[in-house]
C-alpha atoms as a PDB file:
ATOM      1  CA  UNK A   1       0.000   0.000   0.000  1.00  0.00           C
ATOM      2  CA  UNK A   2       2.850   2.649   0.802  1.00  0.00           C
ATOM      3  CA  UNK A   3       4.724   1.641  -2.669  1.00  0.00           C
ATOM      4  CA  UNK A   4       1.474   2.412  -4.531  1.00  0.00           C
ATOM      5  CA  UNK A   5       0.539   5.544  -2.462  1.00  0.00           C
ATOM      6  CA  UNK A   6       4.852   6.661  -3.550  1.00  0.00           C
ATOM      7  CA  UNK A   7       3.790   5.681  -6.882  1.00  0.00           C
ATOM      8  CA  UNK A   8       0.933   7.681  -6.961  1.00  0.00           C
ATOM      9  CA  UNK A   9       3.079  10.692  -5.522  1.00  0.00           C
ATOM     10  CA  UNK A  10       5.456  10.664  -8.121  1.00  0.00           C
ATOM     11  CA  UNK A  11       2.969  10.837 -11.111  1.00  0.00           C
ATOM     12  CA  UNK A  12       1.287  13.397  -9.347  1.00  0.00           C
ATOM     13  CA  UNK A  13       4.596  15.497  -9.202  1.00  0.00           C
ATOM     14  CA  UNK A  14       5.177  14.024 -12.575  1.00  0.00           C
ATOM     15  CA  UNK A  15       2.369  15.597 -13.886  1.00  0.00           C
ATOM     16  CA  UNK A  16       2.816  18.606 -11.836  1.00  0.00           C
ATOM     17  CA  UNK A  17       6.063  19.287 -13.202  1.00  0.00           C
ATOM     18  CA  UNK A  18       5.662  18.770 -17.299  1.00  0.00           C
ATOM     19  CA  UNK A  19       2.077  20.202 -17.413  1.00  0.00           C
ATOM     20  CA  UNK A  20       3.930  23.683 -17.341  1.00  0.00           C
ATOM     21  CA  UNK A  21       6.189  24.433 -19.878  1.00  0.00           C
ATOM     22  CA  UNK A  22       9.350  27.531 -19.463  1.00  0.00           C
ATOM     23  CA  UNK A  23      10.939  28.903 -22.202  1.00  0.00           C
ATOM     24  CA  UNK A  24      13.949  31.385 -21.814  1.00  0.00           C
ATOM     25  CA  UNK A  25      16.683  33.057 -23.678  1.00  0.00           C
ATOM     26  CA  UNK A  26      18.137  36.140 -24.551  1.00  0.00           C
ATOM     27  CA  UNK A  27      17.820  37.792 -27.782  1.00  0.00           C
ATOM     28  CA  UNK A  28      20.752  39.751 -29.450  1.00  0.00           C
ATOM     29  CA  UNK A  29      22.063  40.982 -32.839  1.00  0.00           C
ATOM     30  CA  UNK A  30      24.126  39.990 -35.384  1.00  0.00           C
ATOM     31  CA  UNK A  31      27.212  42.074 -33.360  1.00  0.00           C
ATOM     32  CA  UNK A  32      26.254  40.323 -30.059  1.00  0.00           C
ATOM     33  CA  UNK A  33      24.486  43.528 -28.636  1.00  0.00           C
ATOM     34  CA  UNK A  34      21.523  42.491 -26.935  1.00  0.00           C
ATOM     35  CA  UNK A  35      18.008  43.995 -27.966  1.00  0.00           C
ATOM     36  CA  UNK A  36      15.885  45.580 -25.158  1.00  0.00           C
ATOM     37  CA  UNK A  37      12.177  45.720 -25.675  1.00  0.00           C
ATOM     38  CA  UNK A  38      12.093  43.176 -28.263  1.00  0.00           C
ATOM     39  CA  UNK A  39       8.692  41.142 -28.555  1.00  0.00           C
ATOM     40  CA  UNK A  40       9.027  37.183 -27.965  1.00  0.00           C
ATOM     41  CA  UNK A  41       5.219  35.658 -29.282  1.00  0.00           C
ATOM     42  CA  UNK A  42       4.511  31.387 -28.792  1.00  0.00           C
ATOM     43  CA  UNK A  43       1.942  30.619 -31.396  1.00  0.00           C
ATOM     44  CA  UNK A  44      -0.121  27.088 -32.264  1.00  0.00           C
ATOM     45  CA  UNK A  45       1.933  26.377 -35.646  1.00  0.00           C
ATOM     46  CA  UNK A  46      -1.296  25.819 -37.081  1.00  0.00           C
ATOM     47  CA  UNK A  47      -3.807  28.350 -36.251  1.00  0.00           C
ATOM     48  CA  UNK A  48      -0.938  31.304 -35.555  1.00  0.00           C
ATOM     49  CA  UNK A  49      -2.988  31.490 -32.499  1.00  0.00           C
ATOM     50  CA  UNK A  50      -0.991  33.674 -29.903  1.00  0.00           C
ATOM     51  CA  UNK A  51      -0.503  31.393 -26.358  1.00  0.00           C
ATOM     52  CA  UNK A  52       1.603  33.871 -24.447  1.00  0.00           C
ATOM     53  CA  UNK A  53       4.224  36.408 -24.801  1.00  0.00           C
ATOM     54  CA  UNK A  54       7.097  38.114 -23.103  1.00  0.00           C
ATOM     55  CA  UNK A  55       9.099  41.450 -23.346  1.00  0.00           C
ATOM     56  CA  UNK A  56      13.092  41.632 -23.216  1.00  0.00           C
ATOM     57  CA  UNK A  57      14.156  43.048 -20.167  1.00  0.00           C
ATOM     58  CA  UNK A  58      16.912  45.038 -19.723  1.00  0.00           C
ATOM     59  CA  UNK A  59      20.019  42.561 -20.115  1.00  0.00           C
ATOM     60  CA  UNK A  60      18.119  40.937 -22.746  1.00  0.00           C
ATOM     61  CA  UNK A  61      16.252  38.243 -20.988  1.00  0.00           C
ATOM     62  CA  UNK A  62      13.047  36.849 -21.380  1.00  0.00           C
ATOM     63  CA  UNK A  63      11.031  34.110 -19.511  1.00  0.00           C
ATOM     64  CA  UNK A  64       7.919  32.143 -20.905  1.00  0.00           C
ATOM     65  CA  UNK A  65       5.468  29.970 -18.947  1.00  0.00           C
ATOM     66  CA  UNK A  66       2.782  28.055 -20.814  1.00  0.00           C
ATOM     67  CA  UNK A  67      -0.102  25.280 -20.111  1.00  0.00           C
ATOM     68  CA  UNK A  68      -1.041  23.885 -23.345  1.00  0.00           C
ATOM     69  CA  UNK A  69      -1.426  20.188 -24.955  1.00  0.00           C
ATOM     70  CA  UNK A  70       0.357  21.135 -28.509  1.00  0.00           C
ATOM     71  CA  UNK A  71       3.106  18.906 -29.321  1.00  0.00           C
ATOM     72  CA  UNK A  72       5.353  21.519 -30.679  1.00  0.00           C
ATOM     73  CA  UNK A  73       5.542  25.545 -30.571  1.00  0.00           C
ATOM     74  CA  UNK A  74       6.408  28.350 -32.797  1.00  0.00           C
ATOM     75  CA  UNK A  75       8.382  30.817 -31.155  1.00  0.00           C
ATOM     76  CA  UNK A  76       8.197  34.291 -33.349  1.00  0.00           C
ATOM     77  CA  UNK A  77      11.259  37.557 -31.668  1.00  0.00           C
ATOM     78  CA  UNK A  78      10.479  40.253 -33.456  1.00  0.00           C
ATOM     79  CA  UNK A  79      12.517  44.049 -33.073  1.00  0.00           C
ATOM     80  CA  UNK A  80      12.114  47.232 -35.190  1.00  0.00           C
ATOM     81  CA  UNK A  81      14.489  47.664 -38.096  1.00  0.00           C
ATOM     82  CA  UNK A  82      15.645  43.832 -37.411  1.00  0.00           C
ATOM     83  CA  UNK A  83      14.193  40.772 -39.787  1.00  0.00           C
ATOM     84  CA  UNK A  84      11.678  39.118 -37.128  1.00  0.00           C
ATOM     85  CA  UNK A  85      12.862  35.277 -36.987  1.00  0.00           C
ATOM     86  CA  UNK A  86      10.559  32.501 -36.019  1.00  0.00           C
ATOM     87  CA  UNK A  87      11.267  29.102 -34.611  1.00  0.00           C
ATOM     88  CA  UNK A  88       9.345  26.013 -34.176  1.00  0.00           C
ATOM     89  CA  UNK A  89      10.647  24.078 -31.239  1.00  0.00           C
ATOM     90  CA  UNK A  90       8.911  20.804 -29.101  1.00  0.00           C
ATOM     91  CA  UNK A  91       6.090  21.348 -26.454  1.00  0.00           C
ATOM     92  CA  UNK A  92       8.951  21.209 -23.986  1.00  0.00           C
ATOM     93  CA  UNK A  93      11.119  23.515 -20.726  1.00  0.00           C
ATOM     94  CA  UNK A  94      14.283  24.603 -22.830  1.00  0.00           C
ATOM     95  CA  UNK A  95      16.817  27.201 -23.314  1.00  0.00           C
ATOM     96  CA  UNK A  96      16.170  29.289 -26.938  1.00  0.00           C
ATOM     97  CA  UNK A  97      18.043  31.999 -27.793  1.00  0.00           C
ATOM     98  CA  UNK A  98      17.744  34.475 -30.851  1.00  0.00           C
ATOM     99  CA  UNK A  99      19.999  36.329 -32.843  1.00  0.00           C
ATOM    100  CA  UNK A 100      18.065  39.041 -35.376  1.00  0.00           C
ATOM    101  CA  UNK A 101      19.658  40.378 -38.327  1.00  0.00           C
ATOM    102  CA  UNK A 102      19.387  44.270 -39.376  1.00  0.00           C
ATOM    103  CA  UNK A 103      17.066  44.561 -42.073  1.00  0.00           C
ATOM    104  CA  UNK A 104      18.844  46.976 -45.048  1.00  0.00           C
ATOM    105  CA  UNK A 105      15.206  46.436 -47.065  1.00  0.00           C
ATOM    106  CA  UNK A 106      14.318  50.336 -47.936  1.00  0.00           C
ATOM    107  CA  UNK A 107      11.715  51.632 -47.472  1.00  0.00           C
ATOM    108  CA  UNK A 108       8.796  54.152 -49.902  1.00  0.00           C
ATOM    109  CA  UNK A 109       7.750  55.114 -46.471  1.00  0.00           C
ATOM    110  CA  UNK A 110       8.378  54.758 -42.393  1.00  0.00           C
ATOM    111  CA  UNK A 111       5.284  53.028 -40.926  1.00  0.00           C
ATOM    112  CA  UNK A 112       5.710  53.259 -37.061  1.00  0.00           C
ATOM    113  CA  UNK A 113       3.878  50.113 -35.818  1.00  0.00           C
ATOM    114  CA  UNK A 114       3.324  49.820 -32.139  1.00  0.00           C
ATOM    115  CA  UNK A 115       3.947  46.853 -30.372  1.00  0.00           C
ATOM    116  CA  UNK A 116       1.400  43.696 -30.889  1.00  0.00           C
ATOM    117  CA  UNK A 117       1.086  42.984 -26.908  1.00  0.00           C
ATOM    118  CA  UNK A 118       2.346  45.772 -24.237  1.00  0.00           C
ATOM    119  CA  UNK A 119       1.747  45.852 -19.990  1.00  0.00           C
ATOM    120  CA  UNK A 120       1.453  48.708 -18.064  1.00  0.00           C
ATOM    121  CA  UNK A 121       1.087  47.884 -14.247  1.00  0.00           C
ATOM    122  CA  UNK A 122      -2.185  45.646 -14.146  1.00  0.00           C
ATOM    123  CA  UNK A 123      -3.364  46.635 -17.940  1.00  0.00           C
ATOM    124  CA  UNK A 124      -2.420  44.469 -20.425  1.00  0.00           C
ATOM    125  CA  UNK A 125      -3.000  45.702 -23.991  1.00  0.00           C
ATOM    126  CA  UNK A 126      -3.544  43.239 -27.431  1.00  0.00           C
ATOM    127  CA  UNK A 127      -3.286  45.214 -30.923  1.00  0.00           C
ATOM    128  CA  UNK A 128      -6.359  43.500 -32.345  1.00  0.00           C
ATOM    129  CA  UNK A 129      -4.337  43.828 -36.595  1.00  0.00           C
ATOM    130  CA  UNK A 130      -1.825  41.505 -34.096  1.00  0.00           C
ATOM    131  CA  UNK A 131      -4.114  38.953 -32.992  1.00  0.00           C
ATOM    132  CA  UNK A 132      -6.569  38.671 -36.153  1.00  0.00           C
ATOM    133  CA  UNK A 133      -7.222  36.442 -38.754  1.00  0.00           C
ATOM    134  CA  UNK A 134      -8.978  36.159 -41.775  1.00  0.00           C
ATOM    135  CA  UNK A 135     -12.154  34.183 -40.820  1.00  0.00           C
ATOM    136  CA  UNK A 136     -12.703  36.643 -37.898  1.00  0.00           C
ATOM    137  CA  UNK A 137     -15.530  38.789 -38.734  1.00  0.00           C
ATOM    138  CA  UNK A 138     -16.547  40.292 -34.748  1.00  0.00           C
ATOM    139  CA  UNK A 139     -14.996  41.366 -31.658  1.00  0.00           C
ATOM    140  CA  UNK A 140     -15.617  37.453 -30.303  1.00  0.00           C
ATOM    141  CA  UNK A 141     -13.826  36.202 -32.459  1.00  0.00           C
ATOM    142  CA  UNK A 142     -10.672  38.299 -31.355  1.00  0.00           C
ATOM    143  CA  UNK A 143     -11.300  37.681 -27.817  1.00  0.00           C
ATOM    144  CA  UNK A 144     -10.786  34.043 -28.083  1.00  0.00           C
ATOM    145  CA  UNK A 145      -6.973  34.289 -28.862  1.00  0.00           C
ATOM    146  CA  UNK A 146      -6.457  36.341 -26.193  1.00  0.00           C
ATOM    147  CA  UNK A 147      -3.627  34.041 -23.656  1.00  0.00           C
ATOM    148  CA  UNK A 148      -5.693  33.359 -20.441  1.00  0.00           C
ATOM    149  CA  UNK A 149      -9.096  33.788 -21.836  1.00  0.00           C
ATOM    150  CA  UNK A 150     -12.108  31.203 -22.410  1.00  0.00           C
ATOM    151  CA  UNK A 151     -15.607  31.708 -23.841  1.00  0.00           C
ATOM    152  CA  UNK A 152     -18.022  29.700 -22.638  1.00  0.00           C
ATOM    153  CA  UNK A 153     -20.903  28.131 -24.978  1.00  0.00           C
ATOM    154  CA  UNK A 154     -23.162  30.878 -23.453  1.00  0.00           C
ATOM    155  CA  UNK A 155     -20.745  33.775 -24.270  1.00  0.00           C
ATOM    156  CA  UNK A 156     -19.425  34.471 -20.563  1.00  0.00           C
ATOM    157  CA  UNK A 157     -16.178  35.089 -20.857  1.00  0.00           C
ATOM    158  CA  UNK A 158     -13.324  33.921 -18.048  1.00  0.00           C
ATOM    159  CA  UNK A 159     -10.274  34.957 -17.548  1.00  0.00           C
ATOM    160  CA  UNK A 160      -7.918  32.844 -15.811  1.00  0.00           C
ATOM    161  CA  UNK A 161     -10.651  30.729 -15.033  1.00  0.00           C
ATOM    162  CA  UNK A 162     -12.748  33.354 -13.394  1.00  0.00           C
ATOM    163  CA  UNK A 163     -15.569  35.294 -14.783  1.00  0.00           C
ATOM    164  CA  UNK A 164     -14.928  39.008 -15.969  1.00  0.00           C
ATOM    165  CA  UNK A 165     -16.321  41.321 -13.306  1.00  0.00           C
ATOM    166  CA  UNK A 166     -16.917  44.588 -16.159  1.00  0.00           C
ATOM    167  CA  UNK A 167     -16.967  44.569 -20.222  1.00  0.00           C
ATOM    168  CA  UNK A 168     -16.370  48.099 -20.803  1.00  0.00           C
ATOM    169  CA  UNK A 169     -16.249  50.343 -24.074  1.00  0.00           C
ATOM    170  CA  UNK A 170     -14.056  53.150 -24.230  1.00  0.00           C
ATOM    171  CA  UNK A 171     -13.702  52.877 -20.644  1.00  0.00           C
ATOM    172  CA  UNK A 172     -17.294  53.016 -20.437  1.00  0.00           C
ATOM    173  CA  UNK A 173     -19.895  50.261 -19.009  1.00  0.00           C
ATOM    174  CA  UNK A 174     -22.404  51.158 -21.356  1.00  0.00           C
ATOM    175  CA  UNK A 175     -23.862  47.308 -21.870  1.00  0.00           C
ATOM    176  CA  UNK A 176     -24.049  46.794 -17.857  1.00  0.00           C
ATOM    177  CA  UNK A 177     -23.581  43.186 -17.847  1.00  0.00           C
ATOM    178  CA  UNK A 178     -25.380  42.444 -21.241  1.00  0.00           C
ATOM    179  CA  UNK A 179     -21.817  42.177 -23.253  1.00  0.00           C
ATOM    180  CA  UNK A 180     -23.008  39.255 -25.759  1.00  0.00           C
ATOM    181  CA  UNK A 181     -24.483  42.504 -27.463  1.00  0.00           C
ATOM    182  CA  UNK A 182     -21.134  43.891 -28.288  1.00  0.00           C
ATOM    183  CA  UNK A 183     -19.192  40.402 -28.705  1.00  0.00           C
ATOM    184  CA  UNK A 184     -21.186  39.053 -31.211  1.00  0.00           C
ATOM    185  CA  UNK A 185     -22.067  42.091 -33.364  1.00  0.00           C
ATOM    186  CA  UNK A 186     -19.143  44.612 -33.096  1.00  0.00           C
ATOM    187  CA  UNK A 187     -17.107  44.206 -36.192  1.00  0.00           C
ATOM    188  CA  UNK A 188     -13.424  43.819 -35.561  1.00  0.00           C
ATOM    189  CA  UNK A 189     -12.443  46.007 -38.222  1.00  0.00           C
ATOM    190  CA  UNK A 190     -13.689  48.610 -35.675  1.00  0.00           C
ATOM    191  CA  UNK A 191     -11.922  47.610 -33.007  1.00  0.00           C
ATOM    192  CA  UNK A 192      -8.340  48.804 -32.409  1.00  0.00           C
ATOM    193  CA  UNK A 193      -6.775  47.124 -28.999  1.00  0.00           C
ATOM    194  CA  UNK A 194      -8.810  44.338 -26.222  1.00  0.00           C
ATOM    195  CA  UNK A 195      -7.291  45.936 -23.026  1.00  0.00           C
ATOM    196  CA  UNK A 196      -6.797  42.964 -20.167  1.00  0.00           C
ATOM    197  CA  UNK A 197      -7.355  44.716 -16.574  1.00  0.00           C
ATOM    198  CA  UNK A 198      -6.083  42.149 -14.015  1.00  0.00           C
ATOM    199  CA  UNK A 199      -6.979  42.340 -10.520  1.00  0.00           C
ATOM    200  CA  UNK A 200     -10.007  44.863 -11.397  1.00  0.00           C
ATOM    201  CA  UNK A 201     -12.175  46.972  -8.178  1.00  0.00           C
ATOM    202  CA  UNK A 202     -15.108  47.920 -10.529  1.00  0.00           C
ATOM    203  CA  UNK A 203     -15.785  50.234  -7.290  1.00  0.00           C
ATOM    204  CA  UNK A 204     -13.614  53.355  -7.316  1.00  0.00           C
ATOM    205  CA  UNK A 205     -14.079  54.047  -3.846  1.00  0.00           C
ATOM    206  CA  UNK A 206     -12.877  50.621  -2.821  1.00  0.00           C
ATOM    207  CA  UNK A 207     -10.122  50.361  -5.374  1.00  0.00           C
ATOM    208  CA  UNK A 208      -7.347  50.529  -3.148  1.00  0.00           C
ATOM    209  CA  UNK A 209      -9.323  48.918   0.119  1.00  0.00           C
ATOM    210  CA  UNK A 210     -10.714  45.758  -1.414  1.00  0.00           C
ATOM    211  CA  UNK A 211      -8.919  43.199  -3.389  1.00  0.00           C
ATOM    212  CA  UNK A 212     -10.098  41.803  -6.564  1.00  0.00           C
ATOM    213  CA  UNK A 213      -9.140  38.714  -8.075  1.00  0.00           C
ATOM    214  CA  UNK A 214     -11.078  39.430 -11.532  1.00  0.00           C
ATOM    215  CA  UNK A 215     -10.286  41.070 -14.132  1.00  0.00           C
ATOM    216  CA  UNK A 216     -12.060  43.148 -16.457  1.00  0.00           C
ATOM    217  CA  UNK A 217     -11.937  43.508 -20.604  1.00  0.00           C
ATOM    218  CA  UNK A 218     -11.994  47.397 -21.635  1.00  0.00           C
ATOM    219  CA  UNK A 219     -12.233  47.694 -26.210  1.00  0.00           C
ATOM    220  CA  UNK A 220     -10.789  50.309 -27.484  1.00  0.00           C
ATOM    221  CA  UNK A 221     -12.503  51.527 -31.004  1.00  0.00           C
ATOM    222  CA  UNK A 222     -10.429  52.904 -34.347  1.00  0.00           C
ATOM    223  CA  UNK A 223     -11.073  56.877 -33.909  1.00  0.00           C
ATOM    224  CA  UNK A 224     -13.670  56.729 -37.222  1.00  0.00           C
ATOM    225  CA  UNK A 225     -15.663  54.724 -34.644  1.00  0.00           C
ATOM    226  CA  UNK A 226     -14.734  56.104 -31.317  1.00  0.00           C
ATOM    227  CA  UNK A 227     -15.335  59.988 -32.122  1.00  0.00           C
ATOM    228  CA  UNK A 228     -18.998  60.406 -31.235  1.00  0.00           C
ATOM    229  CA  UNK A 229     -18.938  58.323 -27.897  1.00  0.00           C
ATOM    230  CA  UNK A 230     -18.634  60.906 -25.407  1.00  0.00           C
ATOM    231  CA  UNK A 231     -22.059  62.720 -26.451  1.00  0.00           C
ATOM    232  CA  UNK A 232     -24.147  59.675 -27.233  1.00  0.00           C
ATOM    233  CA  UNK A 233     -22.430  56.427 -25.434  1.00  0.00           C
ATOM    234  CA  UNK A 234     -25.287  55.141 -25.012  1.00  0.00           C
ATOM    235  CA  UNK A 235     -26.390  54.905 -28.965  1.00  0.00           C
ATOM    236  CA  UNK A 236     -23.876  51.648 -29.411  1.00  0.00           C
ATOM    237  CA  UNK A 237     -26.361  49.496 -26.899  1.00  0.00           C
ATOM    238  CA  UNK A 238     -29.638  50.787 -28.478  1.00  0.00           C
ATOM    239  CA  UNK A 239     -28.321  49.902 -32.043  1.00  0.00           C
ATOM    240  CA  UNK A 240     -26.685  46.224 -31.017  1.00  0.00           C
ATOM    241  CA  UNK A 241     -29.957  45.531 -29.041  1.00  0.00           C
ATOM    242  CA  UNK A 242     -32.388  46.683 -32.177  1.00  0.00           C
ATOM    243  CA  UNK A 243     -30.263  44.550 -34.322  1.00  0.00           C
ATOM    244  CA  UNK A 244     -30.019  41.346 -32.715  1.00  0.00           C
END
């Protein structure tokens, strides 16, 4: 009985141990001088879908952590004014460095892109041209790549396994719980970032008194879209409602 309860220890820490995978490396040029700020994106090699993602830090570094059931990875390091170089590797804890060469392509005109994932504090913003693909049609759609988030079959949304607390617009909590309207009708073309609050008070007065463990999804619209808001924000939910 106690070799089969040790057994059944170490396949628990078995388990425990290779369900998370770690990625790390450094990322440098082609003279050895290390990038800061570059962006380090683990995709499905199928779907392109983004798992997780990680910022250079100051030496260099950068650290991954992933759950996922894929047998293999594509690892994408992308810097400006370097050729972005992607790498498929096994679903497995390793060591992967990258070395990215200057790109001398020229240029009609300079496009300043900003970056596809960026963190600020407890805000996490996703560039929606980033995360989109050619079937996706409405803001749902987008949503679903998002690392850490799951939609369930009724259209609640979790993230990290817990239920969104807010679903605001511009900031604004113009649907008051009813979000399926915007999800399933806004078109993504509209739609310029999906802003990630972690750790979310939706109370201001308790924000700094009460600790949340949900987070909350904020959309940010193109400007075209966006303009008119602040007289009439409450136009959107009358014209997603009357067209369901």
């Amino acid at each position: 009985m106690i070799k089969n309860l040790f057994g059944a220890l170490l396949l628990l820490l078995n388990l425990t141990v290779h369900g998370q995978t770690e990625i790390k490396g450094i990322v440098k040029n082609q003279n050895g001088e290390t990038l800061i700020g570059a962006n380090i994106l683990v995709m499905q090699p199928k779907t392109h879908r983004i798992l997780t993602y990680a910022i250079t830090d100051k030496q260099g570094f950068y650290t991954l952590t992933l759950k996922h059931t894929t047998d293999s990875l594509l690892v994408n390091a992308s810097f400006l004014g370097y050729q972005p170089q992607k790498i498929r590797v096994a679903n497995r804890s390793q060591k992967l460095d990258f070395t990215l060469q200057e790109s001398h392509q020229k240029l009609k005109e300079v496009v300043i892109k900003t970056q596809p994932v960026k963190q600020l504090g407890d805000t996490i913003n996703y560039r929606v041209s980033a995360l989109k693909q050619a079937e996706d049609k409405v803001l749902i759609d987008v949503i679903k790549r998002i690392p850490g988030v799951d939609v369930m079959t009724n259209g609640k949304i979790l993230y990290q396994g817990k239920p969104i607390n807010k679903f605001y617009i511009e900031n604004m909590d113009m649907l008051e719980g009813r979000y399926n309207l915007a999800s399933n009708n806004l078109p993504v073309d509209q739609i310029a970032s999906v802003q990630v609050y972690e750790n979310h008070q939706p109370i201001k007065l308790l924000d700094s008194l009460v600790y949340s463990e949900n987070a909350a999804l904020n959309i940010r619209l193109k400007k075209n879209f966006s303009y008119a808001l602040p007289y009439s924000c409450r136009l959107l939910a009358g014209y997603l409602a009357f067209n369901l």
